[in-house]
PDB file of N, CA and C in Angstrom:
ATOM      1  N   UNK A   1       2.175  -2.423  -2.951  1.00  0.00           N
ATOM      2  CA  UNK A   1       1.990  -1.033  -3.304  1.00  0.00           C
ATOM      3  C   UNK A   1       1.479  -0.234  -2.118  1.00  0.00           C
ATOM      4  N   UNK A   2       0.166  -0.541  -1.337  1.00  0.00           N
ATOM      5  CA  UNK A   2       0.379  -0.102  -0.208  1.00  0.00           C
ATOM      6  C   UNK A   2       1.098   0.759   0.362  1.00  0.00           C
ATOM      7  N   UNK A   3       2.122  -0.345   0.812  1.00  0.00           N
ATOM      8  CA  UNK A   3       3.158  -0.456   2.003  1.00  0.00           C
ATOM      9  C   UNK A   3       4.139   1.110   1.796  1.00  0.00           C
ATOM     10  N   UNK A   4       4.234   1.022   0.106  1.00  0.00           N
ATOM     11  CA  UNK A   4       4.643   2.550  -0.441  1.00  0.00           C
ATOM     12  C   UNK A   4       4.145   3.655  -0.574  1.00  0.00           C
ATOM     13  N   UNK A   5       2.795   3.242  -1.064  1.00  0.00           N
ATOM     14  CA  UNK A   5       1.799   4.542  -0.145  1.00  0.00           C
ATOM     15  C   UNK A   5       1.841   4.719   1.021  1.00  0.00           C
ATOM     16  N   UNK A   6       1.715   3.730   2.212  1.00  0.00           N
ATOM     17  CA  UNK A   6       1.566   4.762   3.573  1.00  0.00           C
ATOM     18  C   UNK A   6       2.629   4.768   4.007  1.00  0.00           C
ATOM     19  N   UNK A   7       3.612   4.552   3.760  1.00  0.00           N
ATOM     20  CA  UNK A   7       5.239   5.699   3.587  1.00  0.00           C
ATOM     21  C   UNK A   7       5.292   7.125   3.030  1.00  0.00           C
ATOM     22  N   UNK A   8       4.509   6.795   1.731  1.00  0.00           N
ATOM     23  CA  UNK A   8       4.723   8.463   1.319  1.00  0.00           C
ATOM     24  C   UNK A   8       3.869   9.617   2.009  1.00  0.00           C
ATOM     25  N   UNK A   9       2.089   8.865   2.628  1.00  0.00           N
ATOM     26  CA  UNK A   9       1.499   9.001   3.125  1.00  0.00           C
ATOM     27  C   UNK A   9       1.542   9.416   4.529  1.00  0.00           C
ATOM     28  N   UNK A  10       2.302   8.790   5.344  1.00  0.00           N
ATOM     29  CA  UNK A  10       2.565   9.223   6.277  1.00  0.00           C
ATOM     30  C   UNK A  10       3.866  10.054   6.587  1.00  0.00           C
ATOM     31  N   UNK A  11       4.531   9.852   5.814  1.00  0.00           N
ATOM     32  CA  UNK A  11       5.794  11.027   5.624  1.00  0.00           C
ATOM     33  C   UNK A  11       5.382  12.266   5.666  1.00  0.00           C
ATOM     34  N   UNK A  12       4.400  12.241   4.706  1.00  0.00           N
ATOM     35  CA  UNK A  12       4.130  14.223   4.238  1.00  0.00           C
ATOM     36  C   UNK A  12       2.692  14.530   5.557  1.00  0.00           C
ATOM     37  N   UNK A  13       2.268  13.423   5.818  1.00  0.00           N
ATOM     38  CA  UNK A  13       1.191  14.009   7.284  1.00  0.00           C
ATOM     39  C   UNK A  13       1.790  14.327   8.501  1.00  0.00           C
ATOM     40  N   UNK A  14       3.531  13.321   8.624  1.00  0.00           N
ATOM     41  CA  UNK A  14       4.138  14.337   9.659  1.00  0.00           C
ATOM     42  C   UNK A  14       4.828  15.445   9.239  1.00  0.00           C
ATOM     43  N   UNK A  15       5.355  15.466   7.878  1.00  0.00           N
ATOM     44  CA  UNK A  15       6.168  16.573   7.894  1.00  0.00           C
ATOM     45  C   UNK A  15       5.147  17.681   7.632  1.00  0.00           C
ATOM     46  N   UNK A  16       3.950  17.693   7.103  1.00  0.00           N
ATOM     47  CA  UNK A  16       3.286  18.728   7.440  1.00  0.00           C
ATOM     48  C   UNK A  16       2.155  19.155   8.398  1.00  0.00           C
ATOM     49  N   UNK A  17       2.019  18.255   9.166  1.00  0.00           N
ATOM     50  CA  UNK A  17       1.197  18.149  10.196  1.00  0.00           C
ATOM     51  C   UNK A  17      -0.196  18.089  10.197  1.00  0.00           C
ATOM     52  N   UNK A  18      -0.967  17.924   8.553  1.00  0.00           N
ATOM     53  CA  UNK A  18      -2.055  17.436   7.973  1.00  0.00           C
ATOM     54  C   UNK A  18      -2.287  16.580   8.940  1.00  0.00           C
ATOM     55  N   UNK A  19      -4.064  16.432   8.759  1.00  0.00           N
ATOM     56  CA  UNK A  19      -4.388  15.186  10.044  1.00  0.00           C
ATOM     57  C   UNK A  19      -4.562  14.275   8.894  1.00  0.00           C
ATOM     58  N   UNK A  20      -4.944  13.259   9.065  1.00  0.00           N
ATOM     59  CA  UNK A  20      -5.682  11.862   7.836  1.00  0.00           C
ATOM     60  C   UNK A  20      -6.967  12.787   7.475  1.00  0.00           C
ATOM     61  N   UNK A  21      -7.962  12.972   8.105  1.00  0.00           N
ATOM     62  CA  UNK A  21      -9.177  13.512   7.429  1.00  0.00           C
ATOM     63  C   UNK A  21      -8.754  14.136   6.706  1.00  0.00           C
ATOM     64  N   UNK A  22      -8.180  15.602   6.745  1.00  0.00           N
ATOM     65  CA  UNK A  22      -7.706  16.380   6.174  1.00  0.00           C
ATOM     66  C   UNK A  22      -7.211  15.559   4.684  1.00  0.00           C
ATOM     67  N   UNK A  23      -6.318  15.467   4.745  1.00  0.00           N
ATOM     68  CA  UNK A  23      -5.819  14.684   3.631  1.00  0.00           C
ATOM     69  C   UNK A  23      -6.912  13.949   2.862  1.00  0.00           C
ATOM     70  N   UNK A  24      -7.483  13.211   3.895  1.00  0.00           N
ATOM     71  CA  UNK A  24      -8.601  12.584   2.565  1.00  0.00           C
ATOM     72  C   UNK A  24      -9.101  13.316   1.836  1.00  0.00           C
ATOM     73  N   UNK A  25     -10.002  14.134   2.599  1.00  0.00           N
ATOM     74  CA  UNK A  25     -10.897  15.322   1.667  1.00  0.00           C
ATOM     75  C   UNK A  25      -9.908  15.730   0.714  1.00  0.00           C
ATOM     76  N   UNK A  26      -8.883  16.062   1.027  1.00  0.00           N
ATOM     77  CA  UNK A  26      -8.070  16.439  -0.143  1.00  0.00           C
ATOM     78  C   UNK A  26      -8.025  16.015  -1.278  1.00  0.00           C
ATOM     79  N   UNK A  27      -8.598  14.411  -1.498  1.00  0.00           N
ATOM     80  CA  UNK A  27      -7.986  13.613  -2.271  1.00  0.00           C
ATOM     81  C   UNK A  27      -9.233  12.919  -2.804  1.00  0.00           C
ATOM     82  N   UNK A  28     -10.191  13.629  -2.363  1.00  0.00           N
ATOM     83  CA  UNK A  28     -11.744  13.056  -2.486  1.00  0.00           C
ATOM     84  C   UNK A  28     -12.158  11.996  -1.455  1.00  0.00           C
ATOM     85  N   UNK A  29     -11.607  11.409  -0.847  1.00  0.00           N
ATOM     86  CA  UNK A  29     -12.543  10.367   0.133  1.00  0.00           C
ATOM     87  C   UNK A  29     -12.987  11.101   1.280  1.00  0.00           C
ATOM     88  N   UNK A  30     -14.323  11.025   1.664  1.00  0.00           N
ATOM     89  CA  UNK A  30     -14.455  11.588   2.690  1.00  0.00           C
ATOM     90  C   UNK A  30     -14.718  11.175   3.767  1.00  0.00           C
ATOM     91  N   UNK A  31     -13.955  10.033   4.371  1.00  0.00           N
ATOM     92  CA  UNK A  31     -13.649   9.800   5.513  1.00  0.00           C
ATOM     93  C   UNK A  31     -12.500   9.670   6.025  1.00  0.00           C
ATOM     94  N   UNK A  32     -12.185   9.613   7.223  1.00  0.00           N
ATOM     95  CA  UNK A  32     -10.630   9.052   7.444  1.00  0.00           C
ATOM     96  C   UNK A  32     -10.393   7.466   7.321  1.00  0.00           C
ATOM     97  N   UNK A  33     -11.728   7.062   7.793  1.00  0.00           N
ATOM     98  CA  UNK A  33     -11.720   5.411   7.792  1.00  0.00           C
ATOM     99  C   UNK A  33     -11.880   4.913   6.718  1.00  0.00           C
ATOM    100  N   UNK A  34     -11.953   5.461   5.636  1.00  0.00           N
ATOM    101  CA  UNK A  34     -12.639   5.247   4.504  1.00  0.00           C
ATOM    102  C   UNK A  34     -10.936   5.211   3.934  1.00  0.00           C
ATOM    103  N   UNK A  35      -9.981   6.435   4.519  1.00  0.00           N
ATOM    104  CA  UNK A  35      -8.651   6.230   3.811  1.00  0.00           C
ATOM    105  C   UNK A  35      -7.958   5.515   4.751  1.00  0.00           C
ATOM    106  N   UNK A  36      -8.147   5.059   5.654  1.00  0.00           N
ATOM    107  CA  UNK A  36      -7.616   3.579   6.539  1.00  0.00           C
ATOM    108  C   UNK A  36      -8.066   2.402   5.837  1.00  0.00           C
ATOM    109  N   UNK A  37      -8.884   2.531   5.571  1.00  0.00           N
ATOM    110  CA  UNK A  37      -8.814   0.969   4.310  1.00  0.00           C
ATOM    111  C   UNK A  37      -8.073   0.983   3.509  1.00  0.00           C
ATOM    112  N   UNK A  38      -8.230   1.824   2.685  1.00  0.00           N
ATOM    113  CA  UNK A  38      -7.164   2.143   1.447  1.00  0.00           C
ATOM    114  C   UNK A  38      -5.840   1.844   2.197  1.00  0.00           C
ATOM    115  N   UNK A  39      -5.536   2.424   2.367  1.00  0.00           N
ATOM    116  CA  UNK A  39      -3.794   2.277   3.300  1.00  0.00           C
ATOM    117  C   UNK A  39      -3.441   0.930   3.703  1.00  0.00           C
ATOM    118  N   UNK A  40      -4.380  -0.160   4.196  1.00  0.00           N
ATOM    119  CA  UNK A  40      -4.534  -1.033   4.904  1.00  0.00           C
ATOM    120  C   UNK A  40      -4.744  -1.764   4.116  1.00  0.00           C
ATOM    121  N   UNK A  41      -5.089  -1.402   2.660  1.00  0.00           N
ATOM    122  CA  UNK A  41      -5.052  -2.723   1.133  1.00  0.00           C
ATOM    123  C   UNK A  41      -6.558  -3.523   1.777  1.00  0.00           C
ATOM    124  N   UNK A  42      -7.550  -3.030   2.474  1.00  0.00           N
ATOM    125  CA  UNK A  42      -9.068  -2.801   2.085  1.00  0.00           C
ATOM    126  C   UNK A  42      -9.650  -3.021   1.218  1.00  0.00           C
ATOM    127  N   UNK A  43      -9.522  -1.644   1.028  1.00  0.00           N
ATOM    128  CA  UNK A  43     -10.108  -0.891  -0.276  1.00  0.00           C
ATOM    129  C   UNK A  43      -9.013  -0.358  -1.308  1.00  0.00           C
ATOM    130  N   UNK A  44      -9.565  -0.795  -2.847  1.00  0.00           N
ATOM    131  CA  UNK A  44      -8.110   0.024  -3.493  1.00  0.00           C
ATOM    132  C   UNK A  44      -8.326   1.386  -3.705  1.00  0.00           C
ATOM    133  N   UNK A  45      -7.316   2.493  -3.815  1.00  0.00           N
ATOM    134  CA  UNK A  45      -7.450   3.630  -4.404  1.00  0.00           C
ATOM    135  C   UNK A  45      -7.821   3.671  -5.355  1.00  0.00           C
ATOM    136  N   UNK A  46      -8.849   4.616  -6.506  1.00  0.00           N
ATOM    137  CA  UNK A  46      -9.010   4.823  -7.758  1.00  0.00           C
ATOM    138  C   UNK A  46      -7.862   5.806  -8.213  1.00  0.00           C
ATOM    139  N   UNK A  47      -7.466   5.401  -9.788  1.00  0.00           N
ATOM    140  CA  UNK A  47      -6.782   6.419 -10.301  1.00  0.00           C
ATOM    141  C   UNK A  47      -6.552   7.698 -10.005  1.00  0.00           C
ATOM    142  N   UNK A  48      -7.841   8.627 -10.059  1.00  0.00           N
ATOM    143  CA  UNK A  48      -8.501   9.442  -9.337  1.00  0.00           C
ATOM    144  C   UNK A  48      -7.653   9.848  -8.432  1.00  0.00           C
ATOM    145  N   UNK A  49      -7.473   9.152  -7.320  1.00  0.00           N
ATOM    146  CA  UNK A  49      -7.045   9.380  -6.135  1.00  0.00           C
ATOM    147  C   UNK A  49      -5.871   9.102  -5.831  1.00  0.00           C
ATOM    148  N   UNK A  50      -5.322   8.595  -6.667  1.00  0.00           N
ATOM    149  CA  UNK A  50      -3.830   8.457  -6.749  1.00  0.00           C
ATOM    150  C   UNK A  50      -2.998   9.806  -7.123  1.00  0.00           C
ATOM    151  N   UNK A  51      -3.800  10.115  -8.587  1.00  0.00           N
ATOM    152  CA  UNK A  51      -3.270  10.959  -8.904  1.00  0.00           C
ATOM    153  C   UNK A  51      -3.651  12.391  -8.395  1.00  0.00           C
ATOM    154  N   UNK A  52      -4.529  12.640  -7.527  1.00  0.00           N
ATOM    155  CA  UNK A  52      -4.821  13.832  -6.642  1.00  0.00           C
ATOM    156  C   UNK A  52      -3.543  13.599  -5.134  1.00  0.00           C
ATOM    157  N   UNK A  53      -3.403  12.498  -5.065  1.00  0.00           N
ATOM    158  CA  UNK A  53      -2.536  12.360  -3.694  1.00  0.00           C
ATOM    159  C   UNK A  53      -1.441  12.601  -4.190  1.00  0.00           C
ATOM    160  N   UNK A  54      -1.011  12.129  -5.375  1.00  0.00           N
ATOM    161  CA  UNK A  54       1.050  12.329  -6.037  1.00  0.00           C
ATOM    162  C   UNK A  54       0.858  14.447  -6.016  1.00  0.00           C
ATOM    163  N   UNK A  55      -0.130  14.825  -6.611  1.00  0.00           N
ATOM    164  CA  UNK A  55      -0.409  16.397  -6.617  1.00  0.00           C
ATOM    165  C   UNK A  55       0.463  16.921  -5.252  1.00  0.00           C
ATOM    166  N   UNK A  56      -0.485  16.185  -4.379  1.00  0.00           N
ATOM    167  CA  UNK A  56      -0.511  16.979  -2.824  1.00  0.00           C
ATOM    168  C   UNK A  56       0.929  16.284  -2.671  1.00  0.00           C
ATOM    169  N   UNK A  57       1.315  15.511  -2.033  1.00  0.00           N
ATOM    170  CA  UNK A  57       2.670  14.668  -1.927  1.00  0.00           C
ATOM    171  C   UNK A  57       3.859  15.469  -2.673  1.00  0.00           C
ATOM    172  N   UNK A  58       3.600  15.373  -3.750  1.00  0.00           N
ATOM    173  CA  UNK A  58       4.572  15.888  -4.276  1.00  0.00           C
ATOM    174  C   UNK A  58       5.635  14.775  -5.113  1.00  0.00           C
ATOM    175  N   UNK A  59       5.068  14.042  -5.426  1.00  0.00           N
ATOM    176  CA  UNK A  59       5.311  12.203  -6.326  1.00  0.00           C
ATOM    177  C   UNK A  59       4.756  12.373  -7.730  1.00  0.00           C
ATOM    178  N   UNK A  60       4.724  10.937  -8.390  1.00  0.00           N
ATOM    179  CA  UNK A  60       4.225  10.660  -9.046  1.00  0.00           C
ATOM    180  C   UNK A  60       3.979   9.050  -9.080  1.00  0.00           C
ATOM    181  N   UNK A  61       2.691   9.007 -10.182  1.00  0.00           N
ATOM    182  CA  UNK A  61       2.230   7.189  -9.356  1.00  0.00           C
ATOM    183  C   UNK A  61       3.723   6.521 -10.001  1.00  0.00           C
ATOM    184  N   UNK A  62       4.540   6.734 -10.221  1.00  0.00           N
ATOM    185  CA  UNK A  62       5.478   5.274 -10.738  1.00  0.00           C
ATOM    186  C   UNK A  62       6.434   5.724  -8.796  1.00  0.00           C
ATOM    187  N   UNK A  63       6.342   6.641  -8.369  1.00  0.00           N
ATOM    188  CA  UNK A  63       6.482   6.336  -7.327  1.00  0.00           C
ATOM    189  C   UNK A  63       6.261   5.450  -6.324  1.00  0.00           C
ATOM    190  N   UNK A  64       4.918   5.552  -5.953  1.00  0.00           N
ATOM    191  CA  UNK A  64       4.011   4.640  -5.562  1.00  0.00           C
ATOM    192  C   UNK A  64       4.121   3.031  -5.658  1.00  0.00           C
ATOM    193  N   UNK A  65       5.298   2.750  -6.895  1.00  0.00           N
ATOM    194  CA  UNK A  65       4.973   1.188  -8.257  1.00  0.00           C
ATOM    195  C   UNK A  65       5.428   0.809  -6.845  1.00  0.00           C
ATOM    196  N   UNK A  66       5.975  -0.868  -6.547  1.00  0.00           N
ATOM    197  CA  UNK A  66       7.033  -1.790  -6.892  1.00  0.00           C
ATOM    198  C   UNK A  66       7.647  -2.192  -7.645  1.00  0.00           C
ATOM    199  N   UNK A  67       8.923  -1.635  -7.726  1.00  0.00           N
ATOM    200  CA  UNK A  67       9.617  -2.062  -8.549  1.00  0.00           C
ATOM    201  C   UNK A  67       9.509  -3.832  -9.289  1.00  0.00           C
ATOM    202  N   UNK A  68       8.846  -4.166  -8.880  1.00  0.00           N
ATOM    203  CA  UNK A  68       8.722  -5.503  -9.852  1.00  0.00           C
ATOM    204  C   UNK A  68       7.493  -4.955 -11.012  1.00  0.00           C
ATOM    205  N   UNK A  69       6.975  -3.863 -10.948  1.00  0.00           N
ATOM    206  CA  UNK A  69       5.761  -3.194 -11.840  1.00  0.00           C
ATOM    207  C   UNK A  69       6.368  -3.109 -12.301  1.00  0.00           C
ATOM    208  N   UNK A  70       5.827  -2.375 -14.210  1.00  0.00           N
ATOM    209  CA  UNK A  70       6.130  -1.540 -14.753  1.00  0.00           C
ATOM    210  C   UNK A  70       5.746  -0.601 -15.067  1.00  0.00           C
ATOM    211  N   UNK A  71       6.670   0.433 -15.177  1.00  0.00           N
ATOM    212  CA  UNK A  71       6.345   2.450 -14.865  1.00  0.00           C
ATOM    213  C   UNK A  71       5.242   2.686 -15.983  1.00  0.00           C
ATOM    214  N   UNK A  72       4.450   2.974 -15.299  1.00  0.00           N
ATOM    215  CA  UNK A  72       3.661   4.011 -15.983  1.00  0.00           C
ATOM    216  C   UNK A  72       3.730   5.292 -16.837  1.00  0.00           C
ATOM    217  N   UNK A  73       3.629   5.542 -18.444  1.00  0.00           N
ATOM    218  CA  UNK A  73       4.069   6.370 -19.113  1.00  0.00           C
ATOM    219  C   UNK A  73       2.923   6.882 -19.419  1.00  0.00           C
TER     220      UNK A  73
END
């Protein structure tokens, strides 16, 4: 799951030129290193923060799944 977050993650920080801090705060964490763990399967994201990041992104968490999951309704 990850690996699909910092795809979507880093997609929308280049296409909009957001830095990582930036983005975190966005999303409630307030560090950047703090969302380098997360990304890095660290630390997990909370719900919370999933669903504040699909907001900004422009997703939704069954985005996020592996397809070996199942979608979230």
């Amino acid at each position: 799951m990850n690996e699909l977050i910092q795809a979507q993650v880093g997609s929308f920080l280049e296409r909009t030129g957001m830095t990582r801090e930036t983005f975190a705060n966005a999303i409630g964490i307030k560090t950047r290193e703090t969302l380098n763990n997360k990304l890095k399967g660290k630390t997990e994201f909370t719900f919370s923060e999933i669903v504040l990041m699909c907001e900004l992104i422009g997703c939704t968490p069954n985005d996020l799944r592996p397809d070996s999951l199942p979608q979230v309704v």
